[in-house]
PDB file of N, CA and C in Angstrom:
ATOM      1  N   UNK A   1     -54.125 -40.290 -13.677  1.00  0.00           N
ATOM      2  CA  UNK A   1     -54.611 -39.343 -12.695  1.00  0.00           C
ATOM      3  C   UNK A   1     -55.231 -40.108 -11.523  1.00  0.00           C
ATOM      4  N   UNK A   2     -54.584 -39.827 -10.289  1.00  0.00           N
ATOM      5  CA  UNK A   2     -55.297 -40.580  -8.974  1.00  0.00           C
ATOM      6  C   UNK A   2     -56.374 -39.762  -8.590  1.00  0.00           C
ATOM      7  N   UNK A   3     -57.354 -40.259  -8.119  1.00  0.00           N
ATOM      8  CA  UNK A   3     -58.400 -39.711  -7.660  1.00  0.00           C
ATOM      9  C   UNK A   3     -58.341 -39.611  -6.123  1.00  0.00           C
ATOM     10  N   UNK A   4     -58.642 -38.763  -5.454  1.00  0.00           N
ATOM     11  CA  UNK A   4     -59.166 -38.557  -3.936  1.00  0.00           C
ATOM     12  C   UNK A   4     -59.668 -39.750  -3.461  1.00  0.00           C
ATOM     13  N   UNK A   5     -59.324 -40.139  -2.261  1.00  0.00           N
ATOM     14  CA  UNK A   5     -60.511 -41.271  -1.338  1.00  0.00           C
ATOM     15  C   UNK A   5     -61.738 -40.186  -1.169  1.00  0.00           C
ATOM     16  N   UNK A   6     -62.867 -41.262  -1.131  1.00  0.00           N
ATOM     17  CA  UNK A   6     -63.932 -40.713  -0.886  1.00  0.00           C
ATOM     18  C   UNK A   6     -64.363 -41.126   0.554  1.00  0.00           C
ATOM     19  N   UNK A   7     -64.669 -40.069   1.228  1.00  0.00           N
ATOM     20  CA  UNK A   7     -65.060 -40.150   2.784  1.00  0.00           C
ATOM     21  C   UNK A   7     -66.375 -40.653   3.098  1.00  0.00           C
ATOM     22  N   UNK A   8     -66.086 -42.088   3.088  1.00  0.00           N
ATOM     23  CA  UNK A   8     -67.878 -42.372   2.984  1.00  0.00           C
ATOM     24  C   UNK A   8     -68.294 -42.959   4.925  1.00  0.00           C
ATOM     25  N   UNK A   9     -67.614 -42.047   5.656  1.00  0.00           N
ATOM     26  CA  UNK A   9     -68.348 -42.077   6.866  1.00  0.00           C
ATOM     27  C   UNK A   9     -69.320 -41.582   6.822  1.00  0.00           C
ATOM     28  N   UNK A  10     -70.168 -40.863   6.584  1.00  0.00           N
ATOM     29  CA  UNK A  10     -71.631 -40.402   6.912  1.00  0.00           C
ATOM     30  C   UNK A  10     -72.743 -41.239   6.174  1.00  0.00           C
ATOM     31  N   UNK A  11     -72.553 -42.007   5.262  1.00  0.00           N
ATOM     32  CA  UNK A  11     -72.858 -43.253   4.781  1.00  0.00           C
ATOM     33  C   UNK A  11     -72.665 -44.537   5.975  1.00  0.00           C
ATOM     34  N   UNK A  12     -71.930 -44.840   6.012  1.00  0.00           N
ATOM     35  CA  UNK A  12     -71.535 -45.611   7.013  1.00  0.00           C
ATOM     36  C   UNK A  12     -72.706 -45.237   8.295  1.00  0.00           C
ATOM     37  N   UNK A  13     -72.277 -44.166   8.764  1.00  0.00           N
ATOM     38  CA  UNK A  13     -73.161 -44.166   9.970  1.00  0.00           C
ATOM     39  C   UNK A  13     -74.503 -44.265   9.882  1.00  0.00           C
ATOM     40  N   UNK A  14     -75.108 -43.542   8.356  1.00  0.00           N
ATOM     41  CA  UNK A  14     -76.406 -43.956   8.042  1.00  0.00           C
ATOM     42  C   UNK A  14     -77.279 -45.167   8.034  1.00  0.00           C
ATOM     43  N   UNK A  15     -75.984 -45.894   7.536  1.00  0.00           N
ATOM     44  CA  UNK A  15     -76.829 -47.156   7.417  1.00  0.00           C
ATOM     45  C   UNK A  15     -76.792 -48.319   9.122  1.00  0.00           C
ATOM     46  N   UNK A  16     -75.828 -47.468   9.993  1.00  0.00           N
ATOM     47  CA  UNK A  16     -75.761 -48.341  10.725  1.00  0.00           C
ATOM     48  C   UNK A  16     -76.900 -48.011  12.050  1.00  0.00           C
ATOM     49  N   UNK A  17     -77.847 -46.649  11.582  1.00  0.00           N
ATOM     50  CA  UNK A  17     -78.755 -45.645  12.049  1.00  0.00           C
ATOM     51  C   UNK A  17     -80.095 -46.542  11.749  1.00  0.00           C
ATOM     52  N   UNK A  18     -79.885 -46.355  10.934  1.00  0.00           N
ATOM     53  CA  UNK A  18     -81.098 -47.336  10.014  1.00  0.00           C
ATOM     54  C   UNK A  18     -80.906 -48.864  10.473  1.00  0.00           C
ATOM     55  N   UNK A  19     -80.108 -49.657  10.279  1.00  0.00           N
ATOM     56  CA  UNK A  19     -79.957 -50.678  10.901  1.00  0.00           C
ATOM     57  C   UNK A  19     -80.300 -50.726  12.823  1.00  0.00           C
ATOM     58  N   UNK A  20     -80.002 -50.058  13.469  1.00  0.00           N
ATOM     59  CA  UNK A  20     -80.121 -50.178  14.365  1.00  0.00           C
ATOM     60  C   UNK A  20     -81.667 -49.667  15.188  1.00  0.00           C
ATOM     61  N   UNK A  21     -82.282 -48.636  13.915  1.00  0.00           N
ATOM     62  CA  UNK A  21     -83.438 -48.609  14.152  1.00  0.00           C
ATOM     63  C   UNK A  21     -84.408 -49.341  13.465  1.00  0.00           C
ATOM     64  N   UNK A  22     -83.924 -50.574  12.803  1.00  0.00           N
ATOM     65  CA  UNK A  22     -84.577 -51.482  12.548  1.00  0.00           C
ATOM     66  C   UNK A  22     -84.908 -52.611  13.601  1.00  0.00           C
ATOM     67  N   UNK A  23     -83.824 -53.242  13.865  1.00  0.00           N
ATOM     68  CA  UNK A  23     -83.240 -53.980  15.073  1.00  0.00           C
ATOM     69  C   UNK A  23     -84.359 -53.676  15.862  1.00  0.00           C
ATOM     70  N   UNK A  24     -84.612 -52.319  16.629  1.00  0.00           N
ATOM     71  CA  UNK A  24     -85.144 -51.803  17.482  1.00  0.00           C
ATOM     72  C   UNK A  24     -86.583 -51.515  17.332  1.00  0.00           C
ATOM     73  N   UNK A  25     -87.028 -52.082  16.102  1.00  0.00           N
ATOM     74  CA  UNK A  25     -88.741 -51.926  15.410  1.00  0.00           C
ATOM     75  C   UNK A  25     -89.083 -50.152  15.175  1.00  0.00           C
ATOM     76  N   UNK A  26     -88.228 -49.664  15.522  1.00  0.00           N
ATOM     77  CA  UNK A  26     -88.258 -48.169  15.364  1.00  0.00           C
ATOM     78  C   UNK A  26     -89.196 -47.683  13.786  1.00  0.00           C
ATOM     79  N   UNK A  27     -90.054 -46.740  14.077  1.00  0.00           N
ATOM     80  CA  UNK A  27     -90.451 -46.772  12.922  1.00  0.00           C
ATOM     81  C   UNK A  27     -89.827 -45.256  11.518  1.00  0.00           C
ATOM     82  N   UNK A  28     -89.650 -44.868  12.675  1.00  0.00           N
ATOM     83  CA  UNK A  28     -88.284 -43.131  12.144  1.00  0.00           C
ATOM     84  C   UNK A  28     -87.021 -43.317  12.322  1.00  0.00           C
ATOM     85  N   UNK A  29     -86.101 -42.891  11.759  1.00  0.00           N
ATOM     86  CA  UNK A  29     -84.442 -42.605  11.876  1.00  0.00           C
ATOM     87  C   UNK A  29     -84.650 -40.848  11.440  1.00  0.00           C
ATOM     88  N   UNK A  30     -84.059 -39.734  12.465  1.00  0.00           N
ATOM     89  CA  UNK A  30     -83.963 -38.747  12.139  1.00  0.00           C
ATOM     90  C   UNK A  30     -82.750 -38.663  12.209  1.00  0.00           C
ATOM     91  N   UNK A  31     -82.581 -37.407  11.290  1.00  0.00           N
ATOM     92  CA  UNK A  31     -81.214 -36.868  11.206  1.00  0.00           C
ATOM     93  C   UNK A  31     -81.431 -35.066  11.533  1.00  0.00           C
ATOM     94  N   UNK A  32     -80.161 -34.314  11.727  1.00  0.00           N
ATOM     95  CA  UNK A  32     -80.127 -33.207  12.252  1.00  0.00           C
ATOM     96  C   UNK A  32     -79.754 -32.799  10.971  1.00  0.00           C
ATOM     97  N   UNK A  33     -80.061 -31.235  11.164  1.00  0.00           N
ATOM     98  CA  UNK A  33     -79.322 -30.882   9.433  1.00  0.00           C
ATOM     99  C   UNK A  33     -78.138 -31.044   8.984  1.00  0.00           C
ATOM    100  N   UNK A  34     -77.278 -31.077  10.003  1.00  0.00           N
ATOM    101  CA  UNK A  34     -75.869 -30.672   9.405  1.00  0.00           C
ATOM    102  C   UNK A  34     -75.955 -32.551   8.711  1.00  0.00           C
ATOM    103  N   UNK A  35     -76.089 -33.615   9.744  1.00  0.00           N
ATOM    104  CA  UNK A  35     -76.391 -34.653   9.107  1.00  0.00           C
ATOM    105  C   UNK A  35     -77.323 -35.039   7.670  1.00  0.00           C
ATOM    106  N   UNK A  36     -77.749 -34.525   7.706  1.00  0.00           N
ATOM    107  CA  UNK A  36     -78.439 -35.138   6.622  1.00  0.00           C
ATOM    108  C   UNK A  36     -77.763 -34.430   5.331  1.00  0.00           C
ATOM    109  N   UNK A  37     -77.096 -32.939   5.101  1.00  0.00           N
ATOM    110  CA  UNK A  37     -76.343 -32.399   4.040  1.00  0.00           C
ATOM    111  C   UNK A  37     -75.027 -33.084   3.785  1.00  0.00           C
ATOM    112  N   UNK A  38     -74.745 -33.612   5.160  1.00  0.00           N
ATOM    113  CA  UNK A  38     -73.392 -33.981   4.804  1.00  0.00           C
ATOM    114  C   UNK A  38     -73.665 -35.391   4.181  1.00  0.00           C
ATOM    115  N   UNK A  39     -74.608 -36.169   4.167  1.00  0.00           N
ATOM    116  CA  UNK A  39     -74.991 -37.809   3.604  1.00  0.00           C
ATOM    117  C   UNK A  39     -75.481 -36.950   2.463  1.00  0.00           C
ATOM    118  N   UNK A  40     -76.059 -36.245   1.933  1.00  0.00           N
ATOM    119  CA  UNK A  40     -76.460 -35.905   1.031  1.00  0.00           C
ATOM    120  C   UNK A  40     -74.950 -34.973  -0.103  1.00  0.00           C
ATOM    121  N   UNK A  41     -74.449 -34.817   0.434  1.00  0.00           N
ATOM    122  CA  UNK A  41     -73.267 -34.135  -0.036  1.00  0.00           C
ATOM    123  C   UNK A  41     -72.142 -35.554  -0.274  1.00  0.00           C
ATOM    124  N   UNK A  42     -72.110 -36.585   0.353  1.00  0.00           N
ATOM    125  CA  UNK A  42     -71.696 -37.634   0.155  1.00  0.00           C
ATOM    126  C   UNK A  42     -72.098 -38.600  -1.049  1.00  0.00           C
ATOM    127  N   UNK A  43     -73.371 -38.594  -0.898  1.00  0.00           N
ATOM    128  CA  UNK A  43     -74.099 -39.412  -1.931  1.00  0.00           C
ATOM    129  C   UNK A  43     -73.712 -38.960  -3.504  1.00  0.00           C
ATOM    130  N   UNK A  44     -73.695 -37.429  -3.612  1.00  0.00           N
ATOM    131  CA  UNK A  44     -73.727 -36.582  -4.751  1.00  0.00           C
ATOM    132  C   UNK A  44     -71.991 -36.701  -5.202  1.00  0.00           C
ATOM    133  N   UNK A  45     -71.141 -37.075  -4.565  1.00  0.00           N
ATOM    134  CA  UNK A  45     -69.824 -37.127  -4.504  1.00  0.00           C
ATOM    135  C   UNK A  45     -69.517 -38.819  -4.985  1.00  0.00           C
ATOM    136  N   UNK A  46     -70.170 -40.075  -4.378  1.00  0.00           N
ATOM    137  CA  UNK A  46     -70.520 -41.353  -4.910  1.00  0.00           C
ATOM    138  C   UNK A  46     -70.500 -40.948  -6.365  1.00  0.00           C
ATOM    139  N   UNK A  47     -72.218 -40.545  -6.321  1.00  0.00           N
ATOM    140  CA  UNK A  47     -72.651 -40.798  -7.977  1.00  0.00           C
ATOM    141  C   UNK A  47     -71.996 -39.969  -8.976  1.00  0.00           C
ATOM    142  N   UNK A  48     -71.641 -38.858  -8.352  1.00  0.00           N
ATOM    143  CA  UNK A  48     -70.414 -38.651  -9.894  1.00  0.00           C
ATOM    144  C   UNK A  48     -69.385 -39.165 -10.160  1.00  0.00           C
ATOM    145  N   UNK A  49     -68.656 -39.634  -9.002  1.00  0.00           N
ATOM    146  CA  UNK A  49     -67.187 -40.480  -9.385  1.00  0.00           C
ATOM    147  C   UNK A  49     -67.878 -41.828 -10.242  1.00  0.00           C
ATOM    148  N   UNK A  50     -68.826 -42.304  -9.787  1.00  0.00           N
ATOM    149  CA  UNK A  50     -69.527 -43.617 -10.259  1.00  0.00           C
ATOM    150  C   UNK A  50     -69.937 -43.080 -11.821  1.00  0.00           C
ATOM    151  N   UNK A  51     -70.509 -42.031 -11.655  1.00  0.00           N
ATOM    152  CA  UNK A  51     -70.803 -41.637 -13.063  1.00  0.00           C
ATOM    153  C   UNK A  51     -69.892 -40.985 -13.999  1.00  0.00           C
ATOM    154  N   UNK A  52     -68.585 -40.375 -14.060  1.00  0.00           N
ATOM    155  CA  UNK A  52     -67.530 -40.501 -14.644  1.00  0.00           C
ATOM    156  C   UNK A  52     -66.094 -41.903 -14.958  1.00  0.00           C
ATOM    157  N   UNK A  53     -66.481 -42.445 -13.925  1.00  0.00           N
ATOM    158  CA  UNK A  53     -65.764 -43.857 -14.213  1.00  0.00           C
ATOM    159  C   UNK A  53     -66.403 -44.502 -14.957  1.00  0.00           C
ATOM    160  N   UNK A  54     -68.232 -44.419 -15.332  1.00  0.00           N
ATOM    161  CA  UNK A  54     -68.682 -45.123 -16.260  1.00  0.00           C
ATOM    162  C   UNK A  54     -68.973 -44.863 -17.879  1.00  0.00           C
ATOM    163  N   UNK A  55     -68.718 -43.538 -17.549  1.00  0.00           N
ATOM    164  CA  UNK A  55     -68.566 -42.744 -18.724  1.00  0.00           C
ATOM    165  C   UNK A  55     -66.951 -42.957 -19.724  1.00  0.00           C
ATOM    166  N   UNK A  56     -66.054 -43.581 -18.436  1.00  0.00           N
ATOM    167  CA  UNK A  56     -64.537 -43.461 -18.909  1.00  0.00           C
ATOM    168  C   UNK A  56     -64.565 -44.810 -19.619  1.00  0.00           C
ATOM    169  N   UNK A  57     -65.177 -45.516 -19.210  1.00  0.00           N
ATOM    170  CA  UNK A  57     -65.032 -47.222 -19.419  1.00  0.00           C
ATOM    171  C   UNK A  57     -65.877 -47.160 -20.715  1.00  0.00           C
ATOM    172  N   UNK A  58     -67.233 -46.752 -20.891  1.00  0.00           N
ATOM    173  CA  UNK A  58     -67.772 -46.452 -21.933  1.00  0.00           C
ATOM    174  C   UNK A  58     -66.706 -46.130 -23.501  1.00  0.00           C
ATOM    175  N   UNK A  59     -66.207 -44.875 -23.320  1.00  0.00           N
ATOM    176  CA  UNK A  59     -65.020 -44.137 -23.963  1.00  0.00           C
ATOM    177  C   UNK A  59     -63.916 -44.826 -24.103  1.00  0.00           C
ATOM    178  N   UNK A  60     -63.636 -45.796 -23.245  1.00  0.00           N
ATOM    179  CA  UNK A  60     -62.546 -46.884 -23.438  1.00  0.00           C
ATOM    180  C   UNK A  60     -62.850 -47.978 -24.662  1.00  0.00           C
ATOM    181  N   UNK A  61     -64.047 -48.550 -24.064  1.00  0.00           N
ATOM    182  CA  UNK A  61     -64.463 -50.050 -25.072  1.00  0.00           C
ATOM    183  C   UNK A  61     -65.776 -49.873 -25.483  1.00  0.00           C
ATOM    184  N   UNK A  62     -65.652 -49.136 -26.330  1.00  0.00           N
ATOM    185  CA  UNK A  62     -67.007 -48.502 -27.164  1.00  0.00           C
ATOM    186  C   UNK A  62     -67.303 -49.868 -27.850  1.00  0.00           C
ATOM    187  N   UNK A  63     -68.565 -50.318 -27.826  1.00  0.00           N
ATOM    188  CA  UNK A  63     -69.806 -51.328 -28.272  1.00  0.00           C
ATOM    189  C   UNK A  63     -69.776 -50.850 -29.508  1.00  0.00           C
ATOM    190  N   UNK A  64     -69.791 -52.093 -30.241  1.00  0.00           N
ATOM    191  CA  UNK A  64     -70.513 -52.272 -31.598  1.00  0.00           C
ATOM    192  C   UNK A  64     -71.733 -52.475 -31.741  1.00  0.00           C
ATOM    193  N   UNK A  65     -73.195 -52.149 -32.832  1.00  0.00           N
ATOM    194  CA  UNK A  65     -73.924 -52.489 -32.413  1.00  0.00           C
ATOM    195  C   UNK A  65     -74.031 -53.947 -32.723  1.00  0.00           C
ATOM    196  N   UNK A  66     -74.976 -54.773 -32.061  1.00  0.00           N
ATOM    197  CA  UNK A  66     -74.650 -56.229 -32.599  1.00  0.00           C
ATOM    198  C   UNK A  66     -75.895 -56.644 -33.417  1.00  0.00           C
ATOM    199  N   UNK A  67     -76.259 -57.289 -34.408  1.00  0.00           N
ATOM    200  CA  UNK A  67     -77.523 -57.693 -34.595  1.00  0.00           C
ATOM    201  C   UNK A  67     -77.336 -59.456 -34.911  1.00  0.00           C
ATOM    202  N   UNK A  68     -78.834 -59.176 -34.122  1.00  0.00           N
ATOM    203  CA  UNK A  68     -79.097 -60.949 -33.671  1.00  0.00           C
ATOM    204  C   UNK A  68     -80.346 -61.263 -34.820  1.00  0.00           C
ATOM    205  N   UNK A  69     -80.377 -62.579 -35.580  1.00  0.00           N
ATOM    206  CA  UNK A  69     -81.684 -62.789 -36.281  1.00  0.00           C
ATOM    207  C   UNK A  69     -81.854 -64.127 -35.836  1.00  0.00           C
ATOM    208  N   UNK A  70     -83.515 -64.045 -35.898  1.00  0.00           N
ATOM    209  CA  UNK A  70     -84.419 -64.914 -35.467  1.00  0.00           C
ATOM    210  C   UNK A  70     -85.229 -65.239 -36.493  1.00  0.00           C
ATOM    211  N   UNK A  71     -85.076 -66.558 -36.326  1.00  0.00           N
ATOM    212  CA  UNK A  71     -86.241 -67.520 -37.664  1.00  0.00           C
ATOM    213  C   UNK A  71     -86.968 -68.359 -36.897  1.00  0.00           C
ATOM    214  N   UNK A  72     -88.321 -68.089 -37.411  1.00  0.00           N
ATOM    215  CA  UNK A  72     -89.373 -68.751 -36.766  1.00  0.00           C
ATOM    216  C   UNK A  72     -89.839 -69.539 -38.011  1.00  0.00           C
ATOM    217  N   UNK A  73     -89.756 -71.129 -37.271  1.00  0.00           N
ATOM    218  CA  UNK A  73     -90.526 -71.967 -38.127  1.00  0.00           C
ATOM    219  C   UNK A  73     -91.909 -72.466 -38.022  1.00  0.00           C
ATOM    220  N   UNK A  74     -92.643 -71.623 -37.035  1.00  0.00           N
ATOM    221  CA  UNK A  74     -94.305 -71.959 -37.163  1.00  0.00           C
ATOM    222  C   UNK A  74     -94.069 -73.617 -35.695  1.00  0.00           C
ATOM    223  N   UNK A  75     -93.171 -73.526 -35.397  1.00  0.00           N
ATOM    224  CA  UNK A  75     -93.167 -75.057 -34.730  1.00  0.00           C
ATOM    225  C   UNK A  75     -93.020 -76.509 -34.904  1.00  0.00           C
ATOM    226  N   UNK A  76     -92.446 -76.044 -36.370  1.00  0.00           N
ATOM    227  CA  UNK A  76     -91.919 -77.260 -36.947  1.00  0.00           C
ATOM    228  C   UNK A  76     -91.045 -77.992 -36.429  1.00  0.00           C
ATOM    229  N   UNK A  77     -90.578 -79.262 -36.237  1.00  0.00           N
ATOM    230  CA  UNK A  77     -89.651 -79.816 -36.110  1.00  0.00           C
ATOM    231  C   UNK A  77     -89.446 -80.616 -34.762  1.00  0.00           C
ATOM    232  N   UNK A  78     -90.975 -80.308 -33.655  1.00  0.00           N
ATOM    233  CA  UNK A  78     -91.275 -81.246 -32.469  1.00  0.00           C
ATOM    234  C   UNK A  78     -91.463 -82.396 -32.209  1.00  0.00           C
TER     235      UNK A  78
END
C-alpha cells in the first residue's frame, strides 16, 4: 500500500519564520489563523504517519525480551 506525500510546506515556512525572526533578534513570530491550523493540521498528519510506521515496524520484528546478568565481585581482582 503506497501512502500519500505529505505536504509539509507549512512546516517549511514555519521554520523559515522562525529562523528569520531569529536572524533578526525578533522576539515573536506570529501566525494568522488560517496559518497556524494549517501547521497544526500538518504536524497531526507527521505524527500519525510517524506513529503508524512505528507501530508497523514494531509488528514486523517483534523483540524478545533479553535478560542480561551481572556479578559483582566486591572489587576483587584490581
Amino acid at each position: 500500500m503506497e501512502k500519500d506525500p505529505i505536504n509539509t510546506a507549512p512546516l517549511e515556512q514555519f521554520i523559515k519564520q522562525v529562523k528569520g525572526a531569529d536572524q533578526s533578534r525578533s522576539n515573536e513570530v506570529r501566525l494568522d489563523i488560517n496559518q497556524a491550523k494549517t501547521l497544526a493540521f500538518t504536524l497531526g498528519i507527521v505524527l500519525a504517519r510517524l506513529n503508524g510506521d512505528l507501530e508497523k515496524l514494531i509488528q514486523k520484528n517483534p523483540q524478545e525480551e533479553q535478560t542480561i546478568e551481572i556479578q559483582m565481585d566486591g572489587g576483587r581482582g584490581f
